[in-house]
N, C-alpha and C. Protein backbone atom coordinates (compact mmCIF):
# COMPACT_ATOMS: atom_id res chain seq x y z
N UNK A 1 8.55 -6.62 -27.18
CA UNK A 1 8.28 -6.89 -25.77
C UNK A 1 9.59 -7.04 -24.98
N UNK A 2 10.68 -7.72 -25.29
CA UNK A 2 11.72 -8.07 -25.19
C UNK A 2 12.63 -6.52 -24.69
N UNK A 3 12.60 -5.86 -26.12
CA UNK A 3 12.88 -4.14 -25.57
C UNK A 3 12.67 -3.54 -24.54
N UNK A 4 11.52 -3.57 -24.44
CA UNK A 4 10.47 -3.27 -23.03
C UNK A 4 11.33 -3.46 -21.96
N UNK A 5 10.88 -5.25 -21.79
CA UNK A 5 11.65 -5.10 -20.53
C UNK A 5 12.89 -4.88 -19.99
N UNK A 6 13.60 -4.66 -21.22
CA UNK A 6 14.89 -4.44 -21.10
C UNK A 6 15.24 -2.67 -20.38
N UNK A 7 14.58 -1.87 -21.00
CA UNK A 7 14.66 -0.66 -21.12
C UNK A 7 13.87 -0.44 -19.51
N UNK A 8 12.61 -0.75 -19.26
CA UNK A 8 11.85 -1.11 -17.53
C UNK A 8 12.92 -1.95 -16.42
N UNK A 9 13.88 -2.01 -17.12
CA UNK A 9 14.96 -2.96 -15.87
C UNK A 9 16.08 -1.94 -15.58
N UNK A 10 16.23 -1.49 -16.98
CA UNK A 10 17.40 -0.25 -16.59
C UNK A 10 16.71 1.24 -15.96
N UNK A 11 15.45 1.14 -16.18
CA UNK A 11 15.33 2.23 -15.34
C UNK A 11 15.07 2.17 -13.99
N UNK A 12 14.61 1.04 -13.42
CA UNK A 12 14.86 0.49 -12.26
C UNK A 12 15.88 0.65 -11.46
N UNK A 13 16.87 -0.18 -12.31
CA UNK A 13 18.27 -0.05 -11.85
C UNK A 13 19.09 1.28 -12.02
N UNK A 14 18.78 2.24 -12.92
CA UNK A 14 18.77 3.94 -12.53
C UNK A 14 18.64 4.15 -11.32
N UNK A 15 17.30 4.12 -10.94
CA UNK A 15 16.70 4.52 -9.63
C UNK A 15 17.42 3.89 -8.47
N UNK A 16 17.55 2.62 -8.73
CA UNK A 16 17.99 2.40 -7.26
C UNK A 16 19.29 2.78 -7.01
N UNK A 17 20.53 3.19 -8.21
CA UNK A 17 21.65 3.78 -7.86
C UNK A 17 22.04 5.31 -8.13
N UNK A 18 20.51 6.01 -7.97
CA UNK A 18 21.05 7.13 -7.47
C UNK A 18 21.24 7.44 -6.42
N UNK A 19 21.82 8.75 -6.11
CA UNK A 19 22.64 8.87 -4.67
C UNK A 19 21.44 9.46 -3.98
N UNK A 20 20.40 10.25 -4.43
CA UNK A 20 19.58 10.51 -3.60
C UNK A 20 18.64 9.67 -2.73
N UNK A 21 18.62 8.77 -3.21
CA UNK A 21 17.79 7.33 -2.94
C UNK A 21 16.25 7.97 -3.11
N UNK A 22 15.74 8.11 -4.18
CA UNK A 22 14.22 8.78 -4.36
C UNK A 22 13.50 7.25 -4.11
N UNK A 23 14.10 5.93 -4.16
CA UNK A 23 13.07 5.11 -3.69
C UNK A 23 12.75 4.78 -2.08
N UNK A 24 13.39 5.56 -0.98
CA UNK A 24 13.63 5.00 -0.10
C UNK A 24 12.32 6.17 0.64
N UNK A 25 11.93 5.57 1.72
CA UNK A 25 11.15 6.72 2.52
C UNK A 25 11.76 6.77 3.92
N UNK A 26 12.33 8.13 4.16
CA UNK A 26 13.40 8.43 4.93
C UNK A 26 12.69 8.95 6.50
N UNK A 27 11.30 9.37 6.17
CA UNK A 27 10.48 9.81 7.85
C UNK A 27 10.50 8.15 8.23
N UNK A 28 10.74 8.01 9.63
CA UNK A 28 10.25 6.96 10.54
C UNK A 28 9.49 7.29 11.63
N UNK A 29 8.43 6.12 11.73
CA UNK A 29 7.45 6.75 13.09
C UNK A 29 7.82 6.26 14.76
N UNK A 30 8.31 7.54 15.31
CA UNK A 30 8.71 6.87 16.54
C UNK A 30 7.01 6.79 17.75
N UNK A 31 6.73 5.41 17.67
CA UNK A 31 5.50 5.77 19.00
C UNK A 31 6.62 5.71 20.49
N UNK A 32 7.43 5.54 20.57
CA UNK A 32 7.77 5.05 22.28
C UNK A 32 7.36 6.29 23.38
N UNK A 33 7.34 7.66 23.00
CA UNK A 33 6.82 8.15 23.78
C UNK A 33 5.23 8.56 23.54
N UNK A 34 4.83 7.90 22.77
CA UNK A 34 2.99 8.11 23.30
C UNK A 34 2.45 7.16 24.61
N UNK A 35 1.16 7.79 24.76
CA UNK A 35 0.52 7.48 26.05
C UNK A 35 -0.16 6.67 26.32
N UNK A 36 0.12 4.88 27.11
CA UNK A 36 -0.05 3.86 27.06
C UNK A 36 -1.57 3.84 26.94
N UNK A 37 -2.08 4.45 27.93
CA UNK A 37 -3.64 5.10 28.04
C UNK A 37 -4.30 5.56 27.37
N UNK A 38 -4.09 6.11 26.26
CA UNK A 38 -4.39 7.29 25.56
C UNK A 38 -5.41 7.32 24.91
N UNK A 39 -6.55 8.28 25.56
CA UNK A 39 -7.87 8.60 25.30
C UNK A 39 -8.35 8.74 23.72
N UNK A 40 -8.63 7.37 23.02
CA UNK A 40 -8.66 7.54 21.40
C UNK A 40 -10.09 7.32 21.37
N UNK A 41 -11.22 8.08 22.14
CA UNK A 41 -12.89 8.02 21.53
C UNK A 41 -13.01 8.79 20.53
N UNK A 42 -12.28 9.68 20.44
CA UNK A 42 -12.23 10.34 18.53
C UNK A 42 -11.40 9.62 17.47
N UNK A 43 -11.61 8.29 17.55
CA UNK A 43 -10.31 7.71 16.38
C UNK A 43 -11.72 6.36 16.48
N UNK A 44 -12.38 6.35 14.75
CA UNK A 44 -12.57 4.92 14.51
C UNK A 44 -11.54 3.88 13.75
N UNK A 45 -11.32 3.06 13.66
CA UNK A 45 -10.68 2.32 13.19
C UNK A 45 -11.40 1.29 11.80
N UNK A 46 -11.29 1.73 11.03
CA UNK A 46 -12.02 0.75 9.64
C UNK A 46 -11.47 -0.12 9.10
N UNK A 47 -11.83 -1.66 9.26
CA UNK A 47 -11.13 -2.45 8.48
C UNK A 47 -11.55 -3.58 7.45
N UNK A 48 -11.48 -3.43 6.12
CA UNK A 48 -12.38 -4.60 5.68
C UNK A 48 -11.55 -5.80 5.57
N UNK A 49 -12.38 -6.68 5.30
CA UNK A 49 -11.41 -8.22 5.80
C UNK A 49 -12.40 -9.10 5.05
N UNK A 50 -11.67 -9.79 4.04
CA UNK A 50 -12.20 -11.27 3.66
C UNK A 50 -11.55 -12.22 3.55
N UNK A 51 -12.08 -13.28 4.33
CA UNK A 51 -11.20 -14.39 4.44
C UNK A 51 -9.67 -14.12 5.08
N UNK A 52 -10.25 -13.31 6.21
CA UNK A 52 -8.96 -12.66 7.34
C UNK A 52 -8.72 -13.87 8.75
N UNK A 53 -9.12 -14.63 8.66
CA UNK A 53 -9.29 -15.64 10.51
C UNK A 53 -7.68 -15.41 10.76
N UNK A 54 -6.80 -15.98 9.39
CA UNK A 54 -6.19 -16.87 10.17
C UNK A 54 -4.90 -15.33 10.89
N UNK A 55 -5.53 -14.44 11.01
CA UNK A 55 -4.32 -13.56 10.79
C UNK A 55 -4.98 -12.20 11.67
N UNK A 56 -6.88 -12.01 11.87
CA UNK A 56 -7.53 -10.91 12.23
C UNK A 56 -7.44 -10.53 13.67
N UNK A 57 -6.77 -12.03 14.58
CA UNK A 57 -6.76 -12.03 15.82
C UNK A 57 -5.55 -10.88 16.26
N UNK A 58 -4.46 -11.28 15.46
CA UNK A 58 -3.31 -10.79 15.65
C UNK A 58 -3.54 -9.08 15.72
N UNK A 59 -4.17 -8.67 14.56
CA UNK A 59 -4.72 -7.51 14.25
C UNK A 59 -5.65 -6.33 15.24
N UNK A 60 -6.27 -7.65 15.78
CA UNK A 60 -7.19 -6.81 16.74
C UNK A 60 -6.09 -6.54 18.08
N UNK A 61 -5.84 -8.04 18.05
CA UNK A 61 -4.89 -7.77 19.40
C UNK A 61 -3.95 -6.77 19.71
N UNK A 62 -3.44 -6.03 18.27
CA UNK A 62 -2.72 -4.86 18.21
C UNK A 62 -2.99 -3.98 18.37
N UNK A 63 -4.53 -3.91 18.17
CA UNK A 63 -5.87 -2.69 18.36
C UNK A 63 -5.89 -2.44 19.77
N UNK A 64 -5.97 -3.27 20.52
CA UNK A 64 -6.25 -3.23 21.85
C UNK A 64 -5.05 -2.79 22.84
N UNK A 65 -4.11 -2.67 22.30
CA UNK A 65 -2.83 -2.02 22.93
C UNK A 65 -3.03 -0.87 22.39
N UNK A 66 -3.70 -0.04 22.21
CA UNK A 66 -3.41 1.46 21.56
C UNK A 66 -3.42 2.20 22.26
N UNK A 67 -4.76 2.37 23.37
CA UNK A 67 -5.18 3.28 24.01
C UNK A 67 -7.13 2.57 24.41
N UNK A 68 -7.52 3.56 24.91
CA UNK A 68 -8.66 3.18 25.58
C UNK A 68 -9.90 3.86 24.80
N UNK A 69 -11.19 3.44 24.79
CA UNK A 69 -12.31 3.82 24.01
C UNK A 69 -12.06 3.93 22.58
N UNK A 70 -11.73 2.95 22.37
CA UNK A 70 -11.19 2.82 20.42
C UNK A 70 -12.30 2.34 20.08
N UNK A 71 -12.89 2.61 19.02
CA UNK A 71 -14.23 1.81 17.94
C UNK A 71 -13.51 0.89 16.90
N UNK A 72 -13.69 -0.05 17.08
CA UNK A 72 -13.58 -0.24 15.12
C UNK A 72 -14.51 -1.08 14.54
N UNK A 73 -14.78 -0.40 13.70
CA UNK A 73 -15.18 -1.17 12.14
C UNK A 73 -14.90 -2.21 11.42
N UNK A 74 -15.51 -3.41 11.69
CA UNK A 74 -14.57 -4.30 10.56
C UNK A 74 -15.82 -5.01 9.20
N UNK A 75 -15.34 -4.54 8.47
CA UNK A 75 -16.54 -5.15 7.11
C UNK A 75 -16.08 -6.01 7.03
N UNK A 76 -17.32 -7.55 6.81
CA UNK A 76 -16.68 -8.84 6.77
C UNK A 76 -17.28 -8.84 5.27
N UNK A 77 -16.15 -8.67 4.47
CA UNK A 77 -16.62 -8.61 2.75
C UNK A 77 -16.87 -10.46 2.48
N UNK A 78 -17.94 -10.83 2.99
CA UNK A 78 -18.74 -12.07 2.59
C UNK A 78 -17.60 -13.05 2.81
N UNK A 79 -16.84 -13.15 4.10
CA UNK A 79 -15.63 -14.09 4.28
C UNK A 79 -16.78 -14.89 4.28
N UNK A 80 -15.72 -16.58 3.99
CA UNK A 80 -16.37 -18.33 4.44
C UNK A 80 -15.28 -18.73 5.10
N UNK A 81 -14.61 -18.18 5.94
CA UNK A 81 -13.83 -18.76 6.45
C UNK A 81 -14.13 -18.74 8.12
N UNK A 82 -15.03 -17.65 8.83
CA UNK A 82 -15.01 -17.54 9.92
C UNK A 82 -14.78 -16.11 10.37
N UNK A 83 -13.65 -15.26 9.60
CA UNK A 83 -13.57 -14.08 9.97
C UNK A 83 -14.11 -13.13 11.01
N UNK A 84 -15.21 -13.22 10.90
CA UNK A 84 -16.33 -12.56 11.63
C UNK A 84 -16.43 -12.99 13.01
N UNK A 85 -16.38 -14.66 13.72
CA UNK A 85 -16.57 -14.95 14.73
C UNK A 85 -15.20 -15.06 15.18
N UNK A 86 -14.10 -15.08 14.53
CA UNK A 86 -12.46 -14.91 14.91
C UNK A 86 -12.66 -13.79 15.78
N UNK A 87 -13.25 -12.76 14.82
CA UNK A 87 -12.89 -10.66 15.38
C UNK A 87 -13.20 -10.64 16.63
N UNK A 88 -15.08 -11.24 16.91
CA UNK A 88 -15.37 -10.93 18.03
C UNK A 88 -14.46 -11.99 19.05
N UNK A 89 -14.64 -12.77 18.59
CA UNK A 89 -13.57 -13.81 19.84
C UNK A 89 -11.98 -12.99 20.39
N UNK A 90 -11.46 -11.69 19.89
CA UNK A 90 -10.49 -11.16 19.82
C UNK A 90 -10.67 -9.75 20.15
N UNK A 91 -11.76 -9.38 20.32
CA UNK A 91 -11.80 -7.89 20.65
C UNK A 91 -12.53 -7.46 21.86
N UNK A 92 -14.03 -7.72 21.65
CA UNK A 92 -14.84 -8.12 22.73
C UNK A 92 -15.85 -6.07 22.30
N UNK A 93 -15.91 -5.46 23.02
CA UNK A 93 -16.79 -4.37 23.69
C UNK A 93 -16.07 -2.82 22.76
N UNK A 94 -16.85 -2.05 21.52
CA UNK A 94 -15.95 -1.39 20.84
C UNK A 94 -15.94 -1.78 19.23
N UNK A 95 -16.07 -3.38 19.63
CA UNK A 95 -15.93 -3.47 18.08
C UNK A 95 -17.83 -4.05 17.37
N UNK A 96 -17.53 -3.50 15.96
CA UNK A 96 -18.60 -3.68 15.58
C UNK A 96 -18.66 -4.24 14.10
N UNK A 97 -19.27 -5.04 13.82
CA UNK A 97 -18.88 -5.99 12.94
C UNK A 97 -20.07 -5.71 11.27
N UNK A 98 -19.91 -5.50 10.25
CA UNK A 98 -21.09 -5.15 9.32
C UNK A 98 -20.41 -6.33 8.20
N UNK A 99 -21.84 -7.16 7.92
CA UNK A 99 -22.09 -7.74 7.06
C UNK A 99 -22.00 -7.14 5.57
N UNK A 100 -20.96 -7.53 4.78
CA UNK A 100 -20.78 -7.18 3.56
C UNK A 100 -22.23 -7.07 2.59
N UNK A 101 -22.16 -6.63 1.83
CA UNK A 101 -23.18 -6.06 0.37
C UNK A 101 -22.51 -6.91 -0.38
N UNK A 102 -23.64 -7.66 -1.50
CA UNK A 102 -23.27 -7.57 -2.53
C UNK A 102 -22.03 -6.28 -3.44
N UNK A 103 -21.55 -6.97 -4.34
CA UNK A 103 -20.56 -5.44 -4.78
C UNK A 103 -21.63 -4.62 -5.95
N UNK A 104 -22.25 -3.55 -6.35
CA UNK A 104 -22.79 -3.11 -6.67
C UNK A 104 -21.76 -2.87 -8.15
N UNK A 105 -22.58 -2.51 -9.11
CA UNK A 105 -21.95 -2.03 -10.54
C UNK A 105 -21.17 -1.00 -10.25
N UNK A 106 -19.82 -0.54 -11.11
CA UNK A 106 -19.33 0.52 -10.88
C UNK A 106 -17.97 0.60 -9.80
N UNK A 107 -18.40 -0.44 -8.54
CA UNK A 107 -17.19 -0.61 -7.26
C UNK A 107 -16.42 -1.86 -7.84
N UNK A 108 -15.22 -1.45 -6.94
CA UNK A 108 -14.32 -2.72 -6.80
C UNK A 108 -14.43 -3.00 -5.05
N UNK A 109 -14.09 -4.43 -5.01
CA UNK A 109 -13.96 -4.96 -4.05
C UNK A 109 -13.97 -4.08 -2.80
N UNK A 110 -12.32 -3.76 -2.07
CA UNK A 110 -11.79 -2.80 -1.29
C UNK A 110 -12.44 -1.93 -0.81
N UNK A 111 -12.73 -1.27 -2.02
CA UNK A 111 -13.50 0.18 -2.01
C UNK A 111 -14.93 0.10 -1.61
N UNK A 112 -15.55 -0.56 -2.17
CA UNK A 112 -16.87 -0.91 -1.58
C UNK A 112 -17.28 -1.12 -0.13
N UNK A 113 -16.31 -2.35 0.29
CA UNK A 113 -16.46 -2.39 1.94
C UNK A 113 -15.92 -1.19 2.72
N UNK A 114 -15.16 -0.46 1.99
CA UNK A 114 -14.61 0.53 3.10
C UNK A 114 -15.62 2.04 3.51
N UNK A 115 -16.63 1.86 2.01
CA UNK A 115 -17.48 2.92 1.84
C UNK A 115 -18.72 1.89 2.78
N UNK A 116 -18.95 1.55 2.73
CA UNK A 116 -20.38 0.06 3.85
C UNK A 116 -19.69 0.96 4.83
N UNK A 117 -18.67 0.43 5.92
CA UNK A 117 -18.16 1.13 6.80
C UNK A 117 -18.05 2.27 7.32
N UNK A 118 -17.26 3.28 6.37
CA UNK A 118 -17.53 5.20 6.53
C UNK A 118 -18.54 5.34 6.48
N UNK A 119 -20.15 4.52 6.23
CA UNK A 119 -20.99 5.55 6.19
C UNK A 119 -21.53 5.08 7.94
N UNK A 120 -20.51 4.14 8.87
CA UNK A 120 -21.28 3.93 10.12
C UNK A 120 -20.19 4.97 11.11
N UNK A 121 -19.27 5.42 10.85
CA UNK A 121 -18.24 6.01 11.28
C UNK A 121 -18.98 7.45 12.19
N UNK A 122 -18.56 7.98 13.65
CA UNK A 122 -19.26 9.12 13.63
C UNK A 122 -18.38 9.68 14.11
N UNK A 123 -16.92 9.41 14.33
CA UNK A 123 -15.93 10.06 15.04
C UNK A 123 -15.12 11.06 13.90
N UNK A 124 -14.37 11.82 14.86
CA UNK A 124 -13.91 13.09 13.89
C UNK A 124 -12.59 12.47 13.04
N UNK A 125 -12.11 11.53 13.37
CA UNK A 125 -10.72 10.78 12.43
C UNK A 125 -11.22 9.17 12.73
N UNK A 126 -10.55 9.36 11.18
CA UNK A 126 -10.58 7.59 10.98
C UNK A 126 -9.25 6.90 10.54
N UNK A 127 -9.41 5.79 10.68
CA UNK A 127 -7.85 5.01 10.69
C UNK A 127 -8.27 3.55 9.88
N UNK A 128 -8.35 3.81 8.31
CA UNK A 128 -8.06 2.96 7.19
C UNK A 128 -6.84 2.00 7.48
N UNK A 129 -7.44 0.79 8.11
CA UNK A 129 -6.14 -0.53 8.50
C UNK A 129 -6.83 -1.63 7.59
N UNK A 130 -5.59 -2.52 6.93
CA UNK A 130 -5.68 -3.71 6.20
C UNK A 130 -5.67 -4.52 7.43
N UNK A 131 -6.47 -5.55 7.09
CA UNK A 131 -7.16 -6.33 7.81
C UNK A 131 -5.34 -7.74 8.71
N UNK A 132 -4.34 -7.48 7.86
CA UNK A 132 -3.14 -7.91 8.32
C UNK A 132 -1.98 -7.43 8.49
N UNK A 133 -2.31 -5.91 9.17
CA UNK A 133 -1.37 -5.05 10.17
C UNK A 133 -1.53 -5.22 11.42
N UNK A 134 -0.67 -5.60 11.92
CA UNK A 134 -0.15 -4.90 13.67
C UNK A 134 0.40 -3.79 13.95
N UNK A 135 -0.20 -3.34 14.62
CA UNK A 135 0.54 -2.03 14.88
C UNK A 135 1.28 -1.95 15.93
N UNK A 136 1.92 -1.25 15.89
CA UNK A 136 3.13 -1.15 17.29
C UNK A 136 2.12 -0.25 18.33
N UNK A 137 2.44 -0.85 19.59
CA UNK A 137 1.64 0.02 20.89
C UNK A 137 2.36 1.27 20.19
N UNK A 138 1.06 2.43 20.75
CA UNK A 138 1.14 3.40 20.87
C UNK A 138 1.04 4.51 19.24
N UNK A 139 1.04 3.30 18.21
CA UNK A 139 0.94 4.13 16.95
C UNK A 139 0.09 4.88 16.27
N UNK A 140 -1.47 4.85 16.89
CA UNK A 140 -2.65 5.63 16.67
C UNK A 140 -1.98 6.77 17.20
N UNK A 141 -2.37 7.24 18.65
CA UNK A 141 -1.75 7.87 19.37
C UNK A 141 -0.90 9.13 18.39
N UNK A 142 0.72 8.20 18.24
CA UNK A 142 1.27 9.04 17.48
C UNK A 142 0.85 10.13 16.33
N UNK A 143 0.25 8.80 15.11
CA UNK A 143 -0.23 9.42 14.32
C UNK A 143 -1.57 10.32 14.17
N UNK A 144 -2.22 10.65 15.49
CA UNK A 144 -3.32 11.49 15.34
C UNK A 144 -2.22 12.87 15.89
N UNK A 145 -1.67 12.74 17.22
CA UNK A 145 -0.58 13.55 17.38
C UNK A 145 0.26 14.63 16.19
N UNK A 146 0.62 13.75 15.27
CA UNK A 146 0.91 14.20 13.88
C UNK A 146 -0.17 15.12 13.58
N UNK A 147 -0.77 14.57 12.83
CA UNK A 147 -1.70 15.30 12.34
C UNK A 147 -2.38 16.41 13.13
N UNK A 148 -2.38 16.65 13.85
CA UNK A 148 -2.97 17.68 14.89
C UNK A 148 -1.63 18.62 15.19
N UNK A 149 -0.46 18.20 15.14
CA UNK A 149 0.45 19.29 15.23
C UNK A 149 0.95 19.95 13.88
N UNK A 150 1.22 19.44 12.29
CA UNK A 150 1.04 19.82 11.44
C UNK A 150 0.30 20.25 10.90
N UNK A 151 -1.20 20.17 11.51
CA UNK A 151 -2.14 20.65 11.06
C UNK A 151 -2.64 20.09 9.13
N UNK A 152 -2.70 18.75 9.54
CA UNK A 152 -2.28 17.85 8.18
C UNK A 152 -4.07 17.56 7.77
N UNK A 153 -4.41 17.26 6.78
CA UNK A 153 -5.79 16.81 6.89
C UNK A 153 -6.16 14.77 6.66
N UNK A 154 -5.05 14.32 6.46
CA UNK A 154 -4.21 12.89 6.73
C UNK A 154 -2.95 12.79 6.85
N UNK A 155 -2.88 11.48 7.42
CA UNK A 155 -1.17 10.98 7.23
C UNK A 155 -0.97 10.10 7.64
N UNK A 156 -0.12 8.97 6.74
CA UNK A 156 -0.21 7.28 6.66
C UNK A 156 0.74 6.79 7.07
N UNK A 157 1.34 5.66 6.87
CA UNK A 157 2.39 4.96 7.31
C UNK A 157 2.33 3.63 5.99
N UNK A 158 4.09 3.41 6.09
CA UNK A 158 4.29 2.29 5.61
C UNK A 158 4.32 0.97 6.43
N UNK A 159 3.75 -0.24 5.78
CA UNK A 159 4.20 -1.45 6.68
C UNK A 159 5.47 -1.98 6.62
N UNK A 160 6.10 -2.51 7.77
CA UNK A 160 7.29 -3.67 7.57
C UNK A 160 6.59 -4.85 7.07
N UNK A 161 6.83 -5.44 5.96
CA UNK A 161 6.18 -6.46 5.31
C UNK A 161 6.78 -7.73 5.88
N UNK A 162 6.51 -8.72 6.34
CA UNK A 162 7.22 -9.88 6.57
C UNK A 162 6.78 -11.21 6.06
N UNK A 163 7.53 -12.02 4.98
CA UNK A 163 7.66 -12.30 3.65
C UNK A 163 7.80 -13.59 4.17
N UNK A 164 7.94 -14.20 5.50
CA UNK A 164 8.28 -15.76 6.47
C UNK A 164 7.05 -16.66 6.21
N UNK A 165 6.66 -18.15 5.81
CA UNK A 165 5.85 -18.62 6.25
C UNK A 165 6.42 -19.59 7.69
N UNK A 166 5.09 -19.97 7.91
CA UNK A 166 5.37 -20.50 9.05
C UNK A 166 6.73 -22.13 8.87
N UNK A 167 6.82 -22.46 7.11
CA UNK A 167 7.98 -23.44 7.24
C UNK A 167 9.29 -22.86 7.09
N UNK A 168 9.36 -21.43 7.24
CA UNK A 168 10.25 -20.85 6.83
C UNK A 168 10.94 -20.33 5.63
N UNK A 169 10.05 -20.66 4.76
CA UNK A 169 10.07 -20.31 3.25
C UNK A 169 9.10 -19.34 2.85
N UNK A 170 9.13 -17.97 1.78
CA UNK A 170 8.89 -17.53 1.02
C UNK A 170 8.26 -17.58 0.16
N UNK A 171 6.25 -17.36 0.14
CA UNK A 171 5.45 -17.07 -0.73
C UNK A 171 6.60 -16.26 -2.16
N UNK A 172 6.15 -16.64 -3.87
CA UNK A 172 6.94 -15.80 -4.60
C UNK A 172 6.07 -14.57 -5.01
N UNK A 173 4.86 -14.25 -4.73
CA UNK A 173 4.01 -13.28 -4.30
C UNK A 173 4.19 -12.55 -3.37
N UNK A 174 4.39 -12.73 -2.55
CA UNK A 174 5.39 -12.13 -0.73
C UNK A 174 6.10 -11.68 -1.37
N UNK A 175 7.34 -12.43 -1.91
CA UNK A 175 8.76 -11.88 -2.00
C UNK A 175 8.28 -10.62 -3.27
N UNK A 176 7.89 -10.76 -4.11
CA UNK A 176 7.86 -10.12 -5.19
C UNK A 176 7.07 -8.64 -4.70
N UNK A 177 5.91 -8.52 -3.23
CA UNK A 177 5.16 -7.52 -2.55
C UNK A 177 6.27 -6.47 -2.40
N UNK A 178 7.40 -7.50 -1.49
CA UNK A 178 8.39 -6.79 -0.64
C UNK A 178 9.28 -5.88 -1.47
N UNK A 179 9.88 -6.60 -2.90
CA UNK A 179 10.39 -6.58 -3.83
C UNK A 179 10.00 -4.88 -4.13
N UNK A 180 8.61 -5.11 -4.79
CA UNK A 180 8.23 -3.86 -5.25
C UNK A 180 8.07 -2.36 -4.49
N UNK A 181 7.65 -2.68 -3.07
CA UNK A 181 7.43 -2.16 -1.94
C UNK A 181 9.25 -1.55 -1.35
N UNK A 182 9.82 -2.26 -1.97
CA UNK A 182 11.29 -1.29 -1.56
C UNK A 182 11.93 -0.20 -2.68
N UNK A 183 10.91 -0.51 -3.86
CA UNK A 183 11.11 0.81 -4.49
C UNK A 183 10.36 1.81 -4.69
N UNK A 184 8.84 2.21 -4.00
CA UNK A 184 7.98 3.37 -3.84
C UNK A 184 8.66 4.23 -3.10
N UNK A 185 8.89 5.05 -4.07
CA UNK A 185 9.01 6.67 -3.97
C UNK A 185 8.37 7.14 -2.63
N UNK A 186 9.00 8.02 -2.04
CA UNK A 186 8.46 8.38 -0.60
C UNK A 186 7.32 8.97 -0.72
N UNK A 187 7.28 9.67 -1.35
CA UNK A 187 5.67 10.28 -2.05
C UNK A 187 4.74 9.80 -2.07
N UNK A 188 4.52 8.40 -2.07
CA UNK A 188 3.64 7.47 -2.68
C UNK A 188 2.86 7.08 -1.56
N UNK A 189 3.59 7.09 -0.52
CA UNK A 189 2.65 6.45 0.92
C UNK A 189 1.11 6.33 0.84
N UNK A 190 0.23 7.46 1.06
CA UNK A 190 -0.96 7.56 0.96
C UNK A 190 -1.53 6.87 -0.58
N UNK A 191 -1.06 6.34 -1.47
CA UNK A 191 -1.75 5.65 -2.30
C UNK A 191 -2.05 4.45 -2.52
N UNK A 192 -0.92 3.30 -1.45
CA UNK A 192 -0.89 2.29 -1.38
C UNK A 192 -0.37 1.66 0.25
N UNK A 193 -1.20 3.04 0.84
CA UNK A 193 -0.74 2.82 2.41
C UNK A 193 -1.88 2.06 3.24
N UNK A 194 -0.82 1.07 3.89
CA UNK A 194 -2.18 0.17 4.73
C UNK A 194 -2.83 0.74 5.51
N UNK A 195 -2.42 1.63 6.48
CA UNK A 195 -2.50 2.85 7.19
C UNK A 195 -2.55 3.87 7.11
N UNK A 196 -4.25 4.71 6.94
CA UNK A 196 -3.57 6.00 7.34
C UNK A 196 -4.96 6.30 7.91
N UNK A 197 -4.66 7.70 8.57
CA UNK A 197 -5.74 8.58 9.45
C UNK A 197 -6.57 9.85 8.70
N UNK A 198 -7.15 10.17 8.89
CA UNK A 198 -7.30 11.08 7.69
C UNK A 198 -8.94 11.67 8.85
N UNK A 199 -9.12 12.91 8.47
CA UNK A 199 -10.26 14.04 9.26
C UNK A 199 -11.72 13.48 8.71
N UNK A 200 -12.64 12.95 9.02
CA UNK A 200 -13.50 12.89 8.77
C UNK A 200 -14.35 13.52 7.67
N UNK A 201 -14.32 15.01 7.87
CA UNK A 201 -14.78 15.70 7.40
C UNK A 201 -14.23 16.38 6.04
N UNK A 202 -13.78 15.45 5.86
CA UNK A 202 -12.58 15.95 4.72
C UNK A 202 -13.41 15.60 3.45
N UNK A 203 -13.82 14.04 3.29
CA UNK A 203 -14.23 13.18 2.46
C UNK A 203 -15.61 12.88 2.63
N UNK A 204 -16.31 13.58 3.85
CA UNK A 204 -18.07 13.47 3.88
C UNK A 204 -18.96 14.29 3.23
């Protein structure tokens, strides 16, 4: 075992000093010139959330800077915390709220609420958000933009993770997120991306 990790540390430390930097992801998303306004009735927004209050307000509130006629989705995967009456207290007209399922044999958690959700979805793109992202004004926008000029059939984004509690100290779960999260391969985005957009019709 000892070997192991010895041999999993040096290849680590391989990676992070090559010159190519294969852990780094080098596209950045600029929104500053999308359109404060911007007509998003073809963009739902899906988000499942359990035991999200203390953090869903922030979330929505980011929603609501995007653009105008946005839907979203939020599965309340059987929160006890409130979740559910946080969202609406934070969004208001647009958003629509679905009571979690039991998890059925076969699903995991995540996956389950996000499938409850896609099957209420009727817009032509959807936008897979963790229930504790903000998004920067204007970043839907962008990223449907993307995809419609590459002619892409998705495309995600990484988060800036921020690792602060409110005493100013460091969850070692946080740190260890961030930790790992600065060495995914640029490649990797769409597999462990909080964000991404992706064609409807792709996956129905």
């Amino acid at each position: 075992m000892t070997l192991l990790i010895v041999l999993s540390s040096l290849v680590w430390l391989l990676i992070l000093l090559l010159p190519w930097k294969p852990w780094c992801t080098q596209e950045q998303l600029d929104s500053s010139n999308a359109a404060k306004d911007a007509d998003l009735s073809d963009v739902t927004v899906l988000i499942p959330a359990r035991n999200e209050a203390s953090g869903i307000g922030r979330t929505l509130a980011a929603l609501k800077q995007q653009g105008k006629d946005l839907t979203v989705v939020l599965v309340d995967d059987q929160s006890s915390d409130g979740t559910a009456e946080t969202a609406k207290e934070n969004f208001g007209d647009g958003l629509r709220i679905v009571n979690g399922k039991e998890l059925p044999q076969g699903w995991v958690g995540k996956l389950w609420a996000l499938e409850q959700g896609r099957q209420l979805v009727r817009t032509k793109l959807v936008l897979l958000l963790d229930a504790d992202i903000e998004l920067a004004a204007g970043t839907i926008d962008t990223l449907r933009s993307k995809l419609r000029a590459e002619q892409l059939a998705l495309v995600s984004l990484m988060a800036r993770i921020c690792v602060s509690k409110p005493s100013g100290r460091s969850s070692f779960p946080q740190l260890l997120s961030s930790f790992l999260n600065f060495f995914i391969p640029s490649g990797w985005e769409t597999v462990r991306a909080p964000g991404l957009v992706w064609r409807r019709e792709v996956a129905s």
